[in-house]
Protein backbone atom coordinates (compact mmCIF):
# COMPACT_ATOMS: atom_id res chain seq x y z
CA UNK A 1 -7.28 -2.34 -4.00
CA UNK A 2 -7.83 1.00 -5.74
CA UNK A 3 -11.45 0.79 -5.58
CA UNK A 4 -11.92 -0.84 -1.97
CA UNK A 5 -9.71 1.32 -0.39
CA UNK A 6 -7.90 3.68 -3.09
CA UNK A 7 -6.16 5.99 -0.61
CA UNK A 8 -3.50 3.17 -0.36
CA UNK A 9 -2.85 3.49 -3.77
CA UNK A 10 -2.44 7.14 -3.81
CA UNK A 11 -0.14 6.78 -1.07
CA UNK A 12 1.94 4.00 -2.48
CA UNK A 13 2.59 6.08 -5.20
CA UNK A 14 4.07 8.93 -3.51
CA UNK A 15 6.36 6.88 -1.09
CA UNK A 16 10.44 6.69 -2.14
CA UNK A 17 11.39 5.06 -5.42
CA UNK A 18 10.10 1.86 -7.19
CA UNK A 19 12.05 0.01 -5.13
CA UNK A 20 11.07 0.96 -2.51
CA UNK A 21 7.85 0.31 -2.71
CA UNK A 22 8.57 -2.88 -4.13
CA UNK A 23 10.38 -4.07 -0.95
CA UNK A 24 9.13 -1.83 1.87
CA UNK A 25 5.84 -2.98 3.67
CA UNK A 26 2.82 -1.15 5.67
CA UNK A 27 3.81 -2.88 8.73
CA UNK A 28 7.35 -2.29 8.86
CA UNK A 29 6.73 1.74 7.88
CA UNK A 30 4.73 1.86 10.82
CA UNK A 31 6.60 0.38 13.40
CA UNK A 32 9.82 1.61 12.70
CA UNK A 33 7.39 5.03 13.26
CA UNK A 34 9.65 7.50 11.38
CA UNK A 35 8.04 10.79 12.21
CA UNK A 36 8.07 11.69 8.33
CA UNK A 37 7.00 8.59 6.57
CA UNK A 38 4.21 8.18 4.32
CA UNK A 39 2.19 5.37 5.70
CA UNK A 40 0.97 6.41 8.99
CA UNK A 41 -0.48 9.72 7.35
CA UNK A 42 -2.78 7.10 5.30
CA UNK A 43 -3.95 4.91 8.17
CA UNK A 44 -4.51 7.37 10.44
CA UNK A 45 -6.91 8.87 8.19
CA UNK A 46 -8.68 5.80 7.72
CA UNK A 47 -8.98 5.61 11.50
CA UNK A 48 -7.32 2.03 10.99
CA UNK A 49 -7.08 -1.03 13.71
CA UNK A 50 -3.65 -2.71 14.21
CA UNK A 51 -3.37 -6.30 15.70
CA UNK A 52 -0.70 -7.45 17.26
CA UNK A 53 0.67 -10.72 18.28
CA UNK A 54 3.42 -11.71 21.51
CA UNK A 55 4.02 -13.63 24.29
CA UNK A 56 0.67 -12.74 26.19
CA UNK A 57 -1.21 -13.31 23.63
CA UNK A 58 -3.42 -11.42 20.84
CA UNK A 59 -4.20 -7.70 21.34
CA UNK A 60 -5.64 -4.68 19.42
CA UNK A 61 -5.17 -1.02 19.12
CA UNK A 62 -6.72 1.95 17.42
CA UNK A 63 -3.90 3.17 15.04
CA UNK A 64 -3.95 6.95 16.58
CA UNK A 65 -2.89 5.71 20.19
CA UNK A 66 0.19 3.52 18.35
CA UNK A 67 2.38 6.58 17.93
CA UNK A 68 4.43 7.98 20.65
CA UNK A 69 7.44 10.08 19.53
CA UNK A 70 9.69 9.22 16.78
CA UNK A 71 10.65 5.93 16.21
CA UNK A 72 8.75 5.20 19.19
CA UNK A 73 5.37 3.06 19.39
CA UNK A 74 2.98 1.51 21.71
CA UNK A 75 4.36 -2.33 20.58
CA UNK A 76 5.73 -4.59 23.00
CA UNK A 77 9.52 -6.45 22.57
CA UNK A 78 8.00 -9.35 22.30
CA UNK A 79 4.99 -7.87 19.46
CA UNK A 80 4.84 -8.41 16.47
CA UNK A 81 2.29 -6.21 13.76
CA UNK A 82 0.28 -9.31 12.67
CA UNK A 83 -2.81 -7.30 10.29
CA UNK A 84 -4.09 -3.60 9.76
CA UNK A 85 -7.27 -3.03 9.47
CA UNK A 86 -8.96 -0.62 7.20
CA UNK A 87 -12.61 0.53 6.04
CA UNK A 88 -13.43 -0.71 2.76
CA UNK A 89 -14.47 2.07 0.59
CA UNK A 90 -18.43 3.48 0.13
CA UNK A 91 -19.93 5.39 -1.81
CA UNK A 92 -19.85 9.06 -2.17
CA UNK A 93 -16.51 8.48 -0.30
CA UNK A 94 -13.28 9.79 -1.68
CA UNK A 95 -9.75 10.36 -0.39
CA UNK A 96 -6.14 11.92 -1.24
CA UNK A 97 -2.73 11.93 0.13
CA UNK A 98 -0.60 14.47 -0.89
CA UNK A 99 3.08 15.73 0.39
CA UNK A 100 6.36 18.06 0.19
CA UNK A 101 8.75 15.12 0.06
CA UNK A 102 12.52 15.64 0.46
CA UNK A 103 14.51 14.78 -2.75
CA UNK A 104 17.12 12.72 -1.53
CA UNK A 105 14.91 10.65 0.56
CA UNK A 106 11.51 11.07 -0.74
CA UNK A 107 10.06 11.10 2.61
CA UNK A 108 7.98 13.77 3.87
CA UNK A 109 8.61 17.16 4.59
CA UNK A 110 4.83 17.59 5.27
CA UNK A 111 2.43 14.89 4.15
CA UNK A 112 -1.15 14.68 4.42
CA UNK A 113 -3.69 11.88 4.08
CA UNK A 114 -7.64 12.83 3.97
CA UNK A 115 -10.18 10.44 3.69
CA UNK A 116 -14.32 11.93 3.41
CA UNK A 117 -17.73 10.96 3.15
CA UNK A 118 -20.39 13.35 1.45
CA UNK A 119 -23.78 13.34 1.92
CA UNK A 120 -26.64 14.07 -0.91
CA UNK A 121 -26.59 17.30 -0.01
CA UNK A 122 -23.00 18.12 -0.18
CA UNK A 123 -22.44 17.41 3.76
CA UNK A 124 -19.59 15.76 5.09
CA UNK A 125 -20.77 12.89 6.45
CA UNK A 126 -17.82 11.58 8.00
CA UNK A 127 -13.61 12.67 7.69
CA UNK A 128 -10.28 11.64 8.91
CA UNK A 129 -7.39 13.73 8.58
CA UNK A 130 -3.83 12.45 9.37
CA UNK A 131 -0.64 14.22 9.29
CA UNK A 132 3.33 13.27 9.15
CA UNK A 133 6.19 15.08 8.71
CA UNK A 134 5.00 18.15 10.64
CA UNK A 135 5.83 17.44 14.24
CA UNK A 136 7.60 14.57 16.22
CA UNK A 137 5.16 11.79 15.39
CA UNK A 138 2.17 11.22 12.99
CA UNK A 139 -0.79 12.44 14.37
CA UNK A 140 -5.13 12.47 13.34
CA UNK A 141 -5.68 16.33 12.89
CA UNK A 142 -8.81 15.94 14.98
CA UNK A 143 -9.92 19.62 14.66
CA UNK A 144 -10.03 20.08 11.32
CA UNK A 145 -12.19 17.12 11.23
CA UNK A 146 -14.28 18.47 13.51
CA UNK A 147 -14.57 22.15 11.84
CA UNK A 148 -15.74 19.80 8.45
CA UNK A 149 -17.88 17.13 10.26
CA UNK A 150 -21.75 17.75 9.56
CA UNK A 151 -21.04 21.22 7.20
CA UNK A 152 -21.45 22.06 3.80
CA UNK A 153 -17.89 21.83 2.06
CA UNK A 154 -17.45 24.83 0.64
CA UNK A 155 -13.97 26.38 -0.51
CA UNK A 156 -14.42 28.77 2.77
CA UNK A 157 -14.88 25.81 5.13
CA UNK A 158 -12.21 24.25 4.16
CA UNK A 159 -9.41 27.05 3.76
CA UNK A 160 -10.20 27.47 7.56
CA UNK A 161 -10.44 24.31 8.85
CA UNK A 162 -7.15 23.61 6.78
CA UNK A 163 -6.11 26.61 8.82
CA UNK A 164 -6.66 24.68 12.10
CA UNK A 165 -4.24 21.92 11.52
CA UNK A 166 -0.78 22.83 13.49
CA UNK A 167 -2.71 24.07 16.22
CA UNK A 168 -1.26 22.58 19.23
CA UNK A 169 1.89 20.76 17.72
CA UNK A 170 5.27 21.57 17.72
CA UNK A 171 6.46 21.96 14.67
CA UNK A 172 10.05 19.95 13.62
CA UNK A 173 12.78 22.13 12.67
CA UNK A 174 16.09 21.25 10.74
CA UNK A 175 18.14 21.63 7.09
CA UNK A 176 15.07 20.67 5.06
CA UNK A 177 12.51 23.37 6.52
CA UNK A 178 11.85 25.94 9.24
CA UNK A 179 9.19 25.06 11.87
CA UNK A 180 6.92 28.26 10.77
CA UNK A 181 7.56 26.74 7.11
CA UNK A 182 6.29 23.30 8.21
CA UNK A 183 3.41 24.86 9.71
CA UNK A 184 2.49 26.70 6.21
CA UNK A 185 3.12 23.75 4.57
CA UNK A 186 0.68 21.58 6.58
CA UNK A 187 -2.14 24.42 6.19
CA UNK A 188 -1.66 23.87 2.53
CA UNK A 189 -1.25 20.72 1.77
CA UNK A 190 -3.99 20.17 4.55
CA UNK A 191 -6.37 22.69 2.26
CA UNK A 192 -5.16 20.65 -1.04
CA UNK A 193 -5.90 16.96 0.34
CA UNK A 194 -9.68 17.16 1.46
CA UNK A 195 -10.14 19.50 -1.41
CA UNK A 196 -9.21 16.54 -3.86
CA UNK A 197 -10.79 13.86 -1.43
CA UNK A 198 -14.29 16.24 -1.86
CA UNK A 199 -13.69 16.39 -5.55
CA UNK A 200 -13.40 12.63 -5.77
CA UNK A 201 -16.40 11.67 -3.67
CA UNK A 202 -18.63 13.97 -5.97
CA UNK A 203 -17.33 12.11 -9.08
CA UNK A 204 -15.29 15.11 -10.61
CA UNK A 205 -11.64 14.22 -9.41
CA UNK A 206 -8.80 15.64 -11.85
């Protein structure tokens, strides 16, 4: 798993406690669809497929139109999340997740998955972005991809595309953090993730 698609792994590793992780699945993270859980920032970066199975048959979806508010999803009563589906990783291809979490819980505060491709040249190639914690539902920050798509990435680039990603969300507010502090956090962490991802698809991750 960590080298056919290692941004699972990194992911695993920052969800809850060991057991947790030892008990908790993918599917069941993403259809209970809490609004700050790890998994859905991880799949939505890897622009995954889910299949589902029910009463009228087979049927699949593109994992960025499951999500609909929290704890609320696109599955049917009678659904059931039969497989995810995933690119296998290429080369020149590297990935991060990284997160705030909140102590008690260890879910996210802000959490954010990025997953890039880099060309000879230093171009990226190809990005997904995904992002949890920050507003009511998990969502693919589709214009920060966009600003990194096809460019060199340079430190610049990315600060401001990084800078792009709570544009037109609504940031949650409660005990844990403002909604201007969520916002911060999500241009930071945003910055931090596809920095790492770049750094990893070049060979020189920490």
């Amino acid at each position: 798993m960590k080298k056919r698609c290692p941004l699972l792994c990194q992911t695993a590793r920052a969800i809850g406690d060991v057991q947790v992780r030892n008990r908790g699945t993918i599917g069941g993270s993403l259809t209970h669809a809490d609004p700050c859980a790890d998994w859905p920032a991880a799949i939505l970066a890897l622009r995954g497929e889910l299949k589902f199975s029910g009463l009228k048959g087979v049927r699949s979806l593109a994992a960025e139109k499951f999500f609909l508010g929290p704890l609320t999803t696109e599955i049917e009563p009678t659904e059931i999340l039969t497989e995810i589906y995933v690119p296998v990783s290429s080369r020149r291809s590297g990935s991060a997740y990284v997160k705030m979490a909140q102590q008690a819980s260890g879910f996210a505060i802000v959490g954010v998955a990025a997953w890039l491709k880099v060309g000879q040249k230093g171009r990226c190639e190809d990005v997904g972005v995904g992002v949890t914690g920050l507003s009511a539902k998990p969502f693919r920050a589709q214009a920060v991809e966009e600003r990194l798509r096809g460019n060199k990435l340079t430190p610049k680039l990315i600060e401001s595309s990084a800078s792009q990603v709570a544009e037109g969300s609504d940031p949650l507010e409660d005990l844990h953090a403002s909604a201007e502090y969520r916002a911060h956090l999500a241009r930071v962490y945003t910055s931090r993730a596809i920095q790492e991802a770049a750094r990893r698809a070049s060979g020189r991750a920490r």
